[in-house]
N, C-alpha and C. Protein backbone atom coordinates (compact mmCIF):
# COMPACT_ATOMS: atom_id res chain seq x y z
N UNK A 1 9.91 9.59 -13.91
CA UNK A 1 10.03 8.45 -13.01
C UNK A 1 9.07 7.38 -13.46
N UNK A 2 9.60 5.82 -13.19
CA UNK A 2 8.70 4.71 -13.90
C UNK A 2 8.70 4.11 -13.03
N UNK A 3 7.64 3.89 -12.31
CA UNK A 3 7.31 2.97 -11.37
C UNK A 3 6.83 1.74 -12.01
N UNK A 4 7.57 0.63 -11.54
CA UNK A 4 6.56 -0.64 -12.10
C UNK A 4 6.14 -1.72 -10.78
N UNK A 5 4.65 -2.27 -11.20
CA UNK A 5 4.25 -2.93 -10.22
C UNK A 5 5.33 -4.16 -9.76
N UNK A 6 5.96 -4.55 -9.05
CA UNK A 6 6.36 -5.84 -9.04
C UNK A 6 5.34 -6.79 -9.04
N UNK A 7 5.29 -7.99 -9.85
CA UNK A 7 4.70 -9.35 -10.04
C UNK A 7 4.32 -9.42 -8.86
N UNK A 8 3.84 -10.42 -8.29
CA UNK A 8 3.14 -10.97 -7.16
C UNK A 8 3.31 -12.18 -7.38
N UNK A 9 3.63 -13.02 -8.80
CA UNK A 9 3.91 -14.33 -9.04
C UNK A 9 4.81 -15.00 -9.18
N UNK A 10 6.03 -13.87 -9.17
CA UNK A 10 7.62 -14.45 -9.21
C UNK A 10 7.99 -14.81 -7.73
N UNK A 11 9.33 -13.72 -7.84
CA UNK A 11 9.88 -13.79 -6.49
C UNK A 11 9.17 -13.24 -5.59
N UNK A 12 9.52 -13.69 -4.03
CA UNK A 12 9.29 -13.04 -2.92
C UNK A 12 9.65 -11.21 -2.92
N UNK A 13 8.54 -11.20 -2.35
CA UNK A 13 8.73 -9.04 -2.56
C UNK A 13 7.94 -8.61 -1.00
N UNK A 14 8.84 -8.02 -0.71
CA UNK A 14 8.09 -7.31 1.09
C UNK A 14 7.19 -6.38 0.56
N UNK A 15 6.05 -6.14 1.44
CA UNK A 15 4.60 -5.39 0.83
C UNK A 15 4.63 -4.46 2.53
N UNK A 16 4.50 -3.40 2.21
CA UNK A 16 4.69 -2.17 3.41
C UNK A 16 2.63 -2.52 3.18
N UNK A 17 1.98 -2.70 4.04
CA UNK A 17 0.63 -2.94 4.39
C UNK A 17 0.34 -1.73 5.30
N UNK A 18 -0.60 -0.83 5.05
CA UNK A 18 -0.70 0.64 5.58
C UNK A 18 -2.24 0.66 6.24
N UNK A 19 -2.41 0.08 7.09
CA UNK A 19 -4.18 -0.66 7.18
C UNK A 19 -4.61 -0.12 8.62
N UNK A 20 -5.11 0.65 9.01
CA UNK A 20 -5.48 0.65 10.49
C UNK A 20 -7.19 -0.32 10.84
N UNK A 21 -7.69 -0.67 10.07
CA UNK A 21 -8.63 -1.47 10.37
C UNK A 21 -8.71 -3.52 10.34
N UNK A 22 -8.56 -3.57 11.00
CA UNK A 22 -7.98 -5.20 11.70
C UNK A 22 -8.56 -6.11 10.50
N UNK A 23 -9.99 -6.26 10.03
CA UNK A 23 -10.58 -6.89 9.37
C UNK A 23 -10.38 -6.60 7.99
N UNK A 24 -9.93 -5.15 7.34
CA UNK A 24 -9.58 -5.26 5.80
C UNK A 24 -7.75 -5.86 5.77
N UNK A 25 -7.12 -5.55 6.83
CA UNK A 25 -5.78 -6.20 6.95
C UNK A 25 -5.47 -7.36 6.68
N UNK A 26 -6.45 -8.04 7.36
CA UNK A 26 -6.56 -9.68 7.38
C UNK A 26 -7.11 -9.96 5.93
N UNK A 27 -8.16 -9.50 5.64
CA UNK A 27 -8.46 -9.45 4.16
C UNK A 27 -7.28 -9.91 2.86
N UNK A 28 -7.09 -8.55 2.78
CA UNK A 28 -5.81 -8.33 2.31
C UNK A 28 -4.46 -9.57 2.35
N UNK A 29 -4.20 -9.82 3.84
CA UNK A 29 -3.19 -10.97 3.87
C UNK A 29 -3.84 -12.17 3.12
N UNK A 30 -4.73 -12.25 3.37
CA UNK A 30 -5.59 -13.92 2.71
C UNK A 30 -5.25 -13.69 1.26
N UNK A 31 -5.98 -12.86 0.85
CA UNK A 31 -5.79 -12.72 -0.67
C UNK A 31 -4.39 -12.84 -1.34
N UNK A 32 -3.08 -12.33 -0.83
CA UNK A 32 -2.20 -12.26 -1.19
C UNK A 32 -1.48 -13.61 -0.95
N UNK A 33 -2.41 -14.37 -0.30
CA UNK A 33 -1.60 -15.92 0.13
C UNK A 33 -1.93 -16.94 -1.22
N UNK A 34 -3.08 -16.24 -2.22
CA UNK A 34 -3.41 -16.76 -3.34
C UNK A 34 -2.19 -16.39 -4.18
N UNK A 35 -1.10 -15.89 -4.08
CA UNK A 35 -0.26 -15.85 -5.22
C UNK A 35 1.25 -16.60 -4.75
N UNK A 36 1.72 -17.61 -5.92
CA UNK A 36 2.73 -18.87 -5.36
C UNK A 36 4.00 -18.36 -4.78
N UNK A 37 4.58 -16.81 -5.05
CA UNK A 37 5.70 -16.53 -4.07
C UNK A 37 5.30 -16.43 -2.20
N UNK A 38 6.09 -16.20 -1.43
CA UNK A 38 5.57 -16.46 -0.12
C UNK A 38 6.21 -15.14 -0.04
N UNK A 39 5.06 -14.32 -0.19
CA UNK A 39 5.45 -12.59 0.12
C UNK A 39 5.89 -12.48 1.48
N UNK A 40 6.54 -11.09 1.76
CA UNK A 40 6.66 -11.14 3.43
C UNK A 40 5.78 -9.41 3.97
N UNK A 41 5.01 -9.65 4.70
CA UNK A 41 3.87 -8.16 4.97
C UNK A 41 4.48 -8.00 5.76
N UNK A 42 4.55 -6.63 5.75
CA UNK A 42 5.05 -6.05 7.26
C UNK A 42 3.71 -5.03 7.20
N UNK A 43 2.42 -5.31 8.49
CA UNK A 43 1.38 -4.77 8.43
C UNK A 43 1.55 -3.46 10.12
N UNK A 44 1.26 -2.29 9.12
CA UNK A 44 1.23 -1.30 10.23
C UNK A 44 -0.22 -0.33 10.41
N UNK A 45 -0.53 0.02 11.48
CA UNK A 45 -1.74 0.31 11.66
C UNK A 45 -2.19 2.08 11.71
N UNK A 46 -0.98 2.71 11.47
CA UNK A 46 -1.19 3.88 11.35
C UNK A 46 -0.13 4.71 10.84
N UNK A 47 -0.52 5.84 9.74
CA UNK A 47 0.54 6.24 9.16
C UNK A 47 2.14 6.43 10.07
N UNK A 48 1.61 7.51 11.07
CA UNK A 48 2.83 7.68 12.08
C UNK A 48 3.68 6.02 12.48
N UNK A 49 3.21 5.09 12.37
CA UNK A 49 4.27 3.48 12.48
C UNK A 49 4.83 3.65 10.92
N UNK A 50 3.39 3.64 9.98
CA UNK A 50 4.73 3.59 8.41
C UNK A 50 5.88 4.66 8.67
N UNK A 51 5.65 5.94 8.75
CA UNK A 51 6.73 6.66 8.64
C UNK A 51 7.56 6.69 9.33
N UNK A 52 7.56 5.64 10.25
CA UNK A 52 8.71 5.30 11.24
C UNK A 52 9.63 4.07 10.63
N UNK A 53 8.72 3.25 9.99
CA UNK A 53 9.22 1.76 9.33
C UNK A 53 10.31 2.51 8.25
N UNK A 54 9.55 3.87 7.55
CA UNK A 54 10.33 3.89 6.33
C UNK A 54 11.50 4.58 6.56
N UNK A 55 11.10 5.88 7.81
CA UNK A 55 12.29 6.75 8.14
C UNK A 55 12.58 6.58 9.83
N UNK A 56 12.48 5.84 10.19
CA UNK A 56 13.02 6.23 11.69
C UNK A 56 13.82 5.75 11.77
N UNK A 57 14.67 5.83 13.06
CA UNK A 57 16.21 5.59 13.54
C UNK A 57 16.30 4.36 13.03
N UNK A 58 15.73 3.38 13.61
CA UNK A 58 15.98 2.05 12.58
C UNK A 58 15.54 1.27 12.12
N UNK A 59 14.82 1.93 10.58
CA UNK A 59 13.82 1.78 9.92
C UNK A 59 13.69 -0.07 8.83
N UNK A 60 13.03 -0.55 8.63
CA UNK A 60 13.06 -1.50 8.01
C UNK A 60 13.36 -1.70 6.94
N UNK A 61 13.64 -3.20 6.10
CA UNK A 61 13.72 -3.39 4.89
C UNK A 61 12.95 -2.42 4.01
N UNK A 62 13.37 -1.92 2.56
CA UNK A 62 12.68 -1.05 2.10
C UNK A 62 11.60 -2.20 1.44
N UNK A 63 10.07 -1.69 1.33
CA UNK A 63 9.44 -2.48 0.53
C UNK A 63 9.50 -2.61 -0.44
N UNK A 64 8.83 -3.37 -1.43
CA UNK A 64 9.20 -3.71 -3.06
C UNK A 64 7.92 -2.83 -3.32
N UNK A 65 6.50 -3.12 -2.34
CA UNK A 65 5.06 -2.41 -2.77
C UNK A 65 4.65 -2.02 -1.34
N UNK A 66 4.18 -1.13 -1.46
CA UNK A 66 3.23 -0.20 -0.55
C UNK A 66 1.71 -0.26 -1.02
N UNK A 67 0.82 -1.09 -0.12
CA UNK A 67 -0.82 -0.79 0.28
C UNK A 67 -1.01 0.12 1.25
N UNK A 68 -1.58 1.12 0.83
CA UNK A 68 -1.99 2.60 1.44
C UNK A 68 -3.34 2.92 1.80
N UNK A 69 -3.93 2.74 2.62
CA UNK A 69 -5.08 3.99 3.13
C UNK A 69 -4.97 5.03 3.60
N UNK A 70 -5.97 5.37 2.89
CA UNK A 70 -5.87 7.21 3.28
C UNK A 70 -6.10 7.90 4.44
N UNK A 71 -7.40 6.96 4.72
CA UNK A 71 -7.97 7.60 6.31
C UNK A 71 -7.50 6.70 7.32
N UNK A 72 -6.27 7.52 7.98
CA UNK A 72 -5.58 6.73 9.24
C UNK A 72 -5.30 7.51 10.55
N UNK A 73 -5.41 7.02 11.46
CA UNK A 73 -4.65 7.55 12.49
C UNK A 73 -3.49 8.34 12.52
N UNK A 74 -3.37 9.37 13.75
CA UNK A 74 -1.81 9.60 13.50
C UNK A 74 -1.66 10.70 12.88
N UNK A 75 -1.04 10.01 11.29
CA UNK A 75 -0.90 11.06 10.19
C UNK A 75 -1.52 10.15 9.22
N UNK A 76 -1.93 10.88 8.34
CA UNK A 76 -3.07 10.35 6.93
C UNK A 76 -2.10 10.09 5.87
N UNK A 77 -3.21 9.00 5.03
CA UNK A 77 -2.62 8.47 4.06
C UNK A 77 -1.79 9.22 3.18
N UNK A 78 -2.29 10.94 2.59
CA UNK A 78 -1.63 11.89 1.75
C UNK A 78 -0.72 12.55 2.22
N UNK A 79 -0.53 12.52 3.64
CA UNK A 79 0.75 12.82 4.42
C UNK A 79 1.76 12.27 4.16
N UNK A 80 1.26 10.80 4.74
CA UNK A 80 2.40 9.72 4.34
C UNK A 80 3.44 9.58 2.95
N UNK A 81 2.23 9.51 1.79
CA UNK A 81 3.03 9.79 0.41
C UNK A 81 3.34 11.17 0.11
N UNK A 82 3.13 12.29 1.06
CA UNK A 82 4.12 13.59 0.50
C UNK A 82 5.55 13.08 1.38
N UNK A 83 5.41 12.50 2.55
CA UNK A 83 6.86 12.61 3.14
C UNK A 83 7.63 11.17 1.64
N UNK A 84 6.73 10.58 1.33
CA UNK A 84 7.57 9.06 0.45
C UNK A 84 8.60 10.22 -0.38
N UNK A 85 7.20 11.38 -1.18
CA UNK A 85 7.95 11.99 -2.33
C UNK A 85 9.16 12.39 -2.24
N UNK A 86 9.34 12.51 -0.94
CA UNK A 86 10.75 13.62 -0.37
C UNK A 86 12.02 12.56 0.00
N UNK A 87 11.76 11.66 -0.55
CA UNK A 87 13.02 10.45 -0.54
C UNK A 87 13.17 9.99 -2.19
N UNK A 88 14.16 10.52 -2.55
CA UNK A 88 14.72 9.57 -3.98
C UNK A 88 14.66 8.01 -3.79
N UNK A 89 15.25 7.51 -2.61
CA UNK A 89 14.83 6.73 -2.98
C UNK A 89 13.48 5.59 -2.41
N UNK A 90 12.99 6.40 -1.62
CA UNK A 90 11.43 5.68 -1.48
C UNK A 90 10.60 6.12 -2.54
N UNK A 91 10.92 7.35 -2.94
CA UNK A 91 9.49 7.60 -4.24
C UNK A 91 9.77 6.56 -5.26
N UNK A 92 10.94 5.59 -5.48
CA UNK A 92 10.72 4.72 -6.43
C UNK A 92 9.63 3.75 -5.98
N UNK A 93 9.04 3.39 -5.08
CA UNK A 93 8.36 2.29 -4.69
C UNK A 93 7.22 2.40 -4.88
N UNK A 94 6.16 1.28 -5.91
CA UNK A 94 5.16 1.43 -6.30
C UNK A 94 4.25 1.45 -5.03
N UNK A 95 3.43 2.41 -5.08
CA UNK A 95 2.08 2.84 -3.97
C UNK A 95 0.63 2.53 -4.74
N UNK A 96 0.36 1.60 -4.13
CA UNK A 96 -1.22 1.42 -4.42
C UNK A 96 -2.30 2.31 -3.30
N UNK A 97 -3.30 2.71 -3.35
CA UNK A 97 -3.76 3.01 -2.26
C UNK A 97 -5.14 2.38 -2.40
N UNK A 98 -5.48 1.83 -1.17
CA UNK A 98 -6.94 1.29 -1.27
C UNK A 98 -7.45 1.99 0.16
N UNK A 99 -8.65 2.48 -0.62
CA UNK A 99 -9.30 3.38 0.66
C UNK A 99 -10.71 3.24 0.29
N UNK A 100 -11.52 3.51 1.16
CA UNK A 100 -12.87 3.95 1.15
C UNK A 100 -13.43 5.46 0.33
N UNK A 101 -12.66 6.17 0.26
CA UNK A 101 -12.95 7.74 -0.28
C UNK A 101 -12.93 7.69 -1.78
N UNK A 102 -14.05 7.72 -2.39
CA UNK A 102 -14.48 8.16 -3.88
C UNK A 102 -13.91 9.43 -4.07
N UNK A 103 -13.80 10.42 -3.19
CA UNK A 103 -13.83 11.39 -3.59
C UNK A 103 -12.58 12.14 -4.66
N UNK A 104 -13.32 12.76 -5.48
CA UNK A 104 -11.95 13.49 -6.28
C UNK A 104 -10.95 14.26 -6.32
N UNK A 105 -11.32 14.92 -5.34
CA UNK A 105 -9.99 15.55 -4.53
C UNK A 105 -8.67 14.53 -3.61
N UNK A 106 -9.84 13.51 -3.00
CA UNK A 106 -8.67 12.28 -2.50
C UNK A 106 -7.84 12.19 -4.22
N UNK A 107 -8.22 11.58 -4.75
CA UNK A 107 -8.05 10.53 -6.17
C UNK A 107 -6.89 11.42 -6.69
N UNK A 108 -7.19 12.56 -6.99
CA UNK A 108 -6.27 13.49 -7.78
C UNK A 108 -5.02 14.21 -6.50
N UNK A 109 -5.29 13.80 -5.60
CA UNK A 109 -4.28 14.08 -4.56
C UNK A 109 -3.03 12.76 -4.67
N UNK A 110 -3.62 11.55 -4.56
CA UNK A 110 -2.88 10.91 -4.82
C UNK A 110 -2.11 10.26 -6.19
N UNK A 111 -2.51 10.98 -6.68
CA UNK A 111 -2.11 10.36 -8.26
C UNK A 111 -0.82 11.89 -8.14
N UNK A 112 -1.14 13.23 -7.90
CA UNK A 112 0.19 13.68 -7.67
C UNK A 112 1.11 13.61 -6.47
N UNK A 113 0.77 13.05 -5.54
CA UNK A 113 1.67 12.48 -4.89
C UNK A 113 2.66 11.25 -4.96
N UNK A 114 2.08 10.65 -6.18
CA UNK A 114 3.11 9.41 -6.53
C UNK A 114 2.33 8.09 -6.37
N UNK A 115 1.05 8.30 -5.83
CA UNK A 115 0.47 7.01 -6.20
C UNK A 115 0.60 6.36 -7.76
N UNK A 116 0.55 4.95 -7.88
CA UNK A 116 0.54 4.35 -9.04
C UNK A 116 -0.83 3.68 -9.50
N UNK A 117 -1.71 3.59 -7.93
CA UNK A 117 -2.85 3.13 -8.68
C UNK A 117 -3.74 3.78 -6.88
N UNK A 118 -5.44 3.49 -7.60
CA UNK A 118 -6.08 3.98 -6.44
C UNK A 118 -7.36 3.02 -6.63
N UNK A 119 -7.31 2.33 -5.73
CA UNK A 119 -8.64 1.32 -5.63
C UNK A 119 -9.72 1.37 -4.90
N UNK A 120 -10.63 1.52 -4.86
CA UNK A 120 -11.58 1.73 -3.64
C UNK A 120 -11.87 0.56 -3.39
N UNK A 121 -11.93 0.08 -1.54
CA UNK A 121 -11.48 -1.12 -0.89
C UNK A 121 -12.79 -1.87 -1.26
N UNK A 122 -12.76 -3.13 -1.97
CA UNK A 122 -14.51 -3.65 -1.84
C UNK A 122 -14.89 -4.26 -0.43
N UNK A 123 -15.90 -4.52 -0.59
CA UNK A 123 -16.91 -4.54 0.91
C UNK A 123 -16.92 -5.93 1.00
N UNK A 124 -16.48 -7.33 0.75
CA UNK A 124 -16.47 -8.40 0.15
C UNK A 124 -14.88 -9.20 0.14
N UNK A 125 -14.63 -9.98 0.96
CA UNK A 125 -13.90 -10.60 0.78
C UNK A 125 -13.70 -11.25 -1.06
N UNK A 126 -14.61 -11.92 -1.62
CA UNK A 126 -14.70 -12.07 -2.98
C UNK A 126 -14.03 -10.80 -3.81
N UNK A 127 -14.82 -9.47 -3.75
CA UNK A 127 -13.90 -8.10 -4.21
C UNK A 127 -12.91 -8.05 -3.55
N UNK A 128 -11.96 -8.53 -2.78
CA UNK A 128 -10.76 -8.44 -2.96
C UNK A 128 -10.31 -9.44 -3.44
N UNK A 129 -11.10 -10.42 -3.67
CA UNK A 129 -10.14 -11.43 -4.36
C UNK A 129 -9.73 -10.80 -5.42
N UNK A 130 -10.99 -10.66 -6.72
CA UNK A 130 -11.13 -10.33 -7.96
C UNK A 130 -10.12 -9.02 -8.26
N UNK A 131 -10.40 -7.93 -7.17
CA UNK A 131 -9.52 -7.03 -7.11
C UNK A 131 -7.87 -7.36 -7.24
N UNK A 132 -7.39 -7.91 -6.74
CA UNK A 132 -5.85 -8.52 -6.58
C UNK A 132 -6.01 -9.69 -7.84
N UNK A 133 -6.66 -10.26 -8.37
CA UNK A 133 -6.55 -11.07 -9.64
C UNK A 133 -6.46 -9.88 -10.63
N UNK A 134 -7.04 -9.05 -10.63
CA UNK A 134 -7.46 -8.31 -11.88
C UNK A 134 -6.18 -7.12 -12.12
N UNK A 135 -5.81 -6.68 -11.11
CA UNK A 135 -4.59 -6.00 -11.03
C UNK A 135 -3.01 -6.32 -10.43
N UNK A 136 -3.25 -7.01 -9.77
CA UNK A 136 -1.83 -7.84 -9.51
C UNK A 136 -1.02 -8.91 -10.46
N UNK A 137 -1.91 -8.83 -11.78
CA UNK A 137 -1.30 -9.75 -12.77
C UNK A 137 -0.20 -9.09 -13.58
């Protein structure tokens, strides 16, 4: 399977936003307003809402990209991407995850679950800029 990032500088692409904390959400939206397509976020605050957006009775547009945290309400971030794996066709959708957890058991959890990349969230509006310049290109 080949996941590829979609651009951020072409066309418009819906971004599944996986954020339960109000202030890295908002973060996040700012930064992404730095790139010239006019993305569309659909921002949810706890895994149990994503897995409703992606699978419930009447679930939303599929996203083009998924921003993931791990530590959420509900059900957790590695929950979330084992239920993605179990859809042909949601496991095509590139998963970033930005979380707080260094840890290597997170890291290597998500890299076999189908993550495509794993960022640890910076503390800094500026680190997310640089962050989303440096990898969203």
């Amino acid at each position: 399977m080949n996941k590829k990032m979609p651009s951020l500088n072409r066309e418009p692409i819906t971004i599944l936003l996986v954020e339960d904390e109000p202030a890295h959400a908002e973060i996040v939206r700012r930064n992404l307003m730095i790139f010239p397509a006019a993305h569309r976020i659909v921002h949810v605050e706890d895994g149990q809402l994503a897995l409703d957006y992606l699978f419930g009775a009447n679930p939303g547009p599929p996203p083009d990209l998924i921003l993931l945290d791990l530590r959420l309400p509900k059900v957790d971030g590695l929950e979330v991407l084992r239920q993605i794996q179990m859809s042909e066709e949601l496991k095509k959708i590139p998963i970033v995850v930005l979380t707080t957890s260094a840890a290597d058991e997170d890291l290597a959890a998500a890299f076999h679950l189908g993550a495509m990349s794993y960022q640890l969230k910076p503390v800094t509006f500026e680190g997310y800029t640089e962050l989303y310049q440096t990898d969203c290109h």
